[in-house]
PDB file of N, CA and C in Angstrom:
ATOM      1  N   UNK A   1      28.313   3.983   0.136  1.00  0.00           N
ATOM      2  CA  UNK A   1      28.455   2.672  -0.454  1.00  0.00           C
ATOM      3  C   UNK A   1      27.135   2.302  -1.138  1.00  0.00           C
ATOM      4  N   UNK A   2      27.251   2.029  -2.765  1.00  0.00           N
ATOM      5  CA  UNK A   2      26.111   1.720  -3.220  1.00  0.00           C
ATOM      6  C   UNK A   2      25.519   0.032  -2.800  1.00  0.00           C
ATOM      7  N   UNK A   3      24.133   0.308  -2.609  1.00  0.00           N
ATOM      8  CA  UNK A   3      23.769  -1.320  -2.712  1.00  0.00           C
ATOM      9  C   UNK A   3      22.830  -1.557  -3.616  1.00  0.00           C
ATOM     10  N   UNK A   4      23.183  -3.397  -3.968  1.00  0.00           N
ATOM     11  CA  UNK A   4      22.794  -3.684  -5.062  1.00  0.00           C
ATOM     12  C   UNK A   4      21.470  -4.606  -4.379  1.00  0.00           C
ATOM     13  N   UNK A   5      19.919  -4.530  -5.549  1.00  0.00           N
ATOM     14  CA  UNK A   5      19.203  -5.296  -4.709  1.00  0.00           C
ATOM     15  C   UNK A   5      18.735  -6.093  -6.329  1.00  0.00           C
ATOM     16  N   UNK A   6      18.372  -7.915  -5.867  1.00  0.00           N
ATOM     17  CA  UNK A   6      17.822  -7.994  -6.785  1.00  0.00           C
ATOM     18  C   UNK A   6      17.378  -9.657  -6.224  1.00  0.00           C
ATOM     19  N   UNK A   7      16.975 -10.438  -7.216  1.00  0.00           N
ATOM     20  CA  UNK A   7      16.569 -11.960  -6.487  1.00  0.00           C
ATOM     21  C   UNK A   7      17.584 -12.872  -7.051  1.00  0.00           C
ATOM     22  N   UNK A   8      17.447 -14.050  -6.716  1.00  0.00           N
ATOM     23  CA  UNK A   8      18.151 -15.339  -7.013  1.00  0.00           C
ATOM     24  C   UNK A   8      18.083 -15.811  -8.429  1.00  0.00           C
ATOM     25  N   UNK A   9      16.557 -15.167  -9.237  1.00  0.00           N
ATOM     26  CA  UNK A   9      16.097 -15.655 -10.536  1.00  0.00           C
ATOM     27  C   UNK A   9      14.931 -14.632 -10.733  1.00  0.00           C
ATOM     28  N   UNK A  10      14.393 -14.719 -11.965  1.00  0.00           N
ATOM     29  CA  UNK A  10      13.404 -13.802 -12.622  1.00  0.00           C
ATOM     30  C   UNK A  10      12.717 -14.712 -13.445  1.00  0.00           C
ATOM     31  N   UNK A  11      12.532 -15.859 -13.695  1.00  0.00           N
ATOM     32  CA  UNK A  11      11.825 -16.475 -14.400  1.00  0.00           C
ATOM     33  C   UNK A  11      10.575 -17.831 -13.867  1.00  0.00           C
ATOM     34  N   UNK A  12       9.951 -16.940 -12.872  1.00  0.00           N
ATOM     35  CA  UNK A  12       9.170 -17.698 -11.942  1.00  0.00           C
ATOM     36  C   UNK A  12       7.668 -17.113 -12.219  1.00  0.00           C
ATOM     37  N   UNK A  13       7.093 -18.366 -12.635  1.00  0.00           N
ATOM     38  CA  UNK A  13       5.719 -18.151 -13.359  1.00  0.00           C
ATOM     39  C   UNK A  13       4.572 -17.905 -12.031  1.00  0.00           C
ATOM     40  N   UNK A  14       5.229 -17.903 -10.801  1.00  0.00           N
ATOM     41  CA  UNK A  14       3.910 -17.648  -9.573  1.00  0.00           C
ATOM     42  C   UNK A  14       4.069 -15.536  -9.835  1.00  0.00           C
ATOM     43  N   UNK A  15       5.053 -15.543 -10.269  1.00  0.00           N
ATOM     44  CA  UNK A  15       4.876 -13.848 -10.432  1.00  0.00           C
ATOM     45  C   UNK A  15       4.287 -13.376 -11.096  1.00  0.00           C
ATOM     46  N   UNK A  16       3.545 -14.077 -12.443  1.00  0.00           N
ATOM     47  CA  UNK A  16       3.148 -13.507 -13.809  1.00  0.00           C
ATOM     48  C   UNK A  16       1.649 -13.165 -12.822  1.00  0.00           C
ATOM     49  N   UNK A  17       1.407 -11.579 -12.890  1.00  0.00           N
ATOM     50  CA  UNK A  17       0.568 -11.083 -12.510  1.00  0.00           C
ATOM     51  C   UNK A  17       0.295 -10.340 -11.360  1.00  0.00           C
ATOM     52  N   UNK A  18       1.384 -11.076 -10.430  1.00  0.00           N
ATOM     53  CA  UNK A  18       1.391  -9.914  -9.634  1.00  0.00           C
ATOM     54  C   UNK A  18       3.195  -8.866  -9.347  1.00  0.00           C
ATOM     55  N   UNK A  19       3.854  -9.633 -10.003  1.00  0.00           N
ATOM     56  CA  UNK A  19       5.355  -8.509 -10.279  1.00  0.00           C
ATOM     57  C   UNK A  19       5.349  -8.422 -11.713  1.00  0.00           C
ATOM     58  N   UNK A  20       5.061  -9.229 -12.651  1.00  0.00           N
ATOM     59  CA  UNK A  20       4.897  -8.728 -14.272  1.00  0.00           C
ATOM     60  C   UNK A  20       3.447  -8.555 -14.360  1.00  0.00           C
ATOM     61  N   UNK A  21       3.246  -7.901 -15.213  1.00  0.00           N
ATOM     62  CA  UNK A  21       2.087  -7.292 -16.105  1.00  0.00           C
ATOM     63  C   UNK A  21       1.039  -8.666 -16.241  1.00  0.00           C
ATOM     64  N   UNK A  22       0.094  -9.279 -16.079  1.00  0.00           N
ATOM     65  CA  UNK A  22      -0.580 -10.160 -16.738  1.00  0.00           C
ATOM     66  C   UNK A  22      -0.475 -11.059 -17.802  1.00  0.00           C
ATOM     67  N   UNK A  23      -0.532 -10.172 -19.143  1.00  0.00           N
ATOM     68  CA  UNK A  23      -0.464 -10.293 -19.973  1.00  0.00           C
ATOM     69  C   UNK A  23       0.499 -10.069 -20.767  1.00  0.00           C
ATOM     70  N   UNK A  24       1.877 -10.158 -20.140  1.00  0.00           N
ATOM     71  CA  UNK A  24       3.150  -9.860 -20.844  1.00  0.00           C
ATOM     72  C   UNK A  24       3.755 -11.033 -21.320  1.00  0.00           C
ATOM     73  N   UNK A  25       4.216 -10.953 -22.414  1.00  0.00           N
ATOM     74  CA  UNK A  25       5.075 -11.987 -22.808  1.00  0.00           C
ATOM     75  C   UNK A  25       6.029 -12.554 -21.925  1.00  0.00           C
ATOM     76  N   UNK A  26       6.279 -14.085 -21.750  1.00  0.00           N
ATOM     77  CA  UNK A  26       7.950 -14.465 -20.902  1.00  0.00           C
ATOM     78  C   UNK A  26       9.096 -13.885 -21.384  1.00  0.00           C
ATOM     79  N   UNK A  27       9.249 -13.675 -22.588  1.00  0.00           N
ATOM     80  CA  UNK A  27      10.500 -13.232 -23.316  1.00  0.00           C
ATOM     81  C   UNK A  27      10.617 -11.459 -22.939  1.00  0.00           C
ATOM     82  N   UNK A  28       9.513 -10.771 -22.556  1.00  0.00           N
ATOM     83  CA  UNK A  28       9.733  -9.644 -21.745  1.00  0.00           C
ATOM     84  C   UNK A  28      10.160  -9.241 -20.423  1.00  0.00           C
ATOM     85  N   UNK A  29      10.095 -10.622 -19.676  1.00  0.00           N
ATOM     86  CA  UNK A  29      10.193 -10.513 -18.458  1.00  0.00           C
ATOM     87  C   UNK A  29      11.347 -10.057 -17.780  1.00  0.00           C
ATOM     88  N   UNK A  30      12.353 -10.192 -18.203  1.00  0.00           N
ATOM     89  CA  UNK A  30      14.176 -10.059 -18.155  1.00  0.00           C
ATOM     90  C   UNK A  30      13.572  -8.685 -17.975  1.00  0.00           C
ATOM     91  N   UNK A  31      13.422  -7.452 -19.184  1.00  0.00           N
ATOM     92  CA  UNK A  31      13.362  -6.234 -19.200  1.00  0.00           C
ATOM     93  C   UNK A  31      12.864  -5.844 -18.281  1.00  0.00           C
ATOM     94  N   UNK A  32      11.669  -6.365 -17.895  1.00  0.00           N
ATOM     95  CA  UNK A  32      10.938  -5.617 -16.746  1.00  0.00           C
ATOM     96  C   UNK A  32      11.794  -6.028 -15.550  1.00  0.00           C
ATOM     97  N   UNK A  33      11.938  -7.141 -15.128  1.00  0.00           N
ATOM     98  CA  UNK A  33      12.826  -7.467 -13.734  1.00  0.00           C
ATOM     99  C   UNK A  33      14.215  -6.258 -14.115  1.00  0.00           C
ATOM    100  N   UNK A  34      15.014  -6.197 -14.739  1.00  0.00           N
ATOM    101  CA  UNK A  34      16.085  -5.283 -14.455  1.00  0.00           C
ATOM    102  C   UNK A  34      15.905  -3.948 -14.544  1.00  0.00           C
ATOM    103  N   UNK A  35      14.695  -3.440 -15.216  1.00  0.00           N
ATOM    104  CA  UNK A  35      14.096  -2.091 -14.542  1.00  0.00           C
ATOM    105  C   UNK A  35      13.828  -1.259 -13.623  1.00  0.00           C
ATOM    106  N   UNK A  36      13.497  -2.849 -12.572  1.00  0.00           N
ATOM    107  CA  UNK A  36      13.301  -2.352 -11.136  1.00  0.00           C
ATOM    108  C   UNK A  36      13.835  -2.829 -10.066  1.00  0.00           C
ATOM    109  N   UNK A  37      14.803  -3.592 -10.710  1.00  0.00           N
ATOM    110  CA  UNK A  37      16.306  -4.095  -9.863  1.00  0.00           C
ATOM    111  C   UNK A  37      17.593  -3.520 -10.354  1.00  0.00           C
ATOM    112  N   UNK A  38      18.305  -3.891  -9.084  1.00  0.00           N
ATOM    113  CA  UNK A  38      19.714  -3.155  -9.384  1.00  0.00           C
ATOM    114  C   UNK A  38      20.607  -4.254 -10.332  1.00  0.00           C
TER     115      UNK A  38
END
């Protein structure tokens, strides 16, 4: 049985830096969160 893992939301600015890149754009952020979620 596959499982699916992922959060409630992806657009939470306490992450910018330590789950996104620093210096990444917001409008990138989607891409990177479903990269490393299911």
């Amino acid at each position: 049985m596959p499982v699916w893992v992922g959060t409630s939301g992806w657009q939470y600015g306490d992450w910018a830096g330590a789950f996104y890149p620093p210096r990444m754009p917001r409008r990138k952020w989607l891409l990177h969160y479903a990269a490393r979620f299911s």
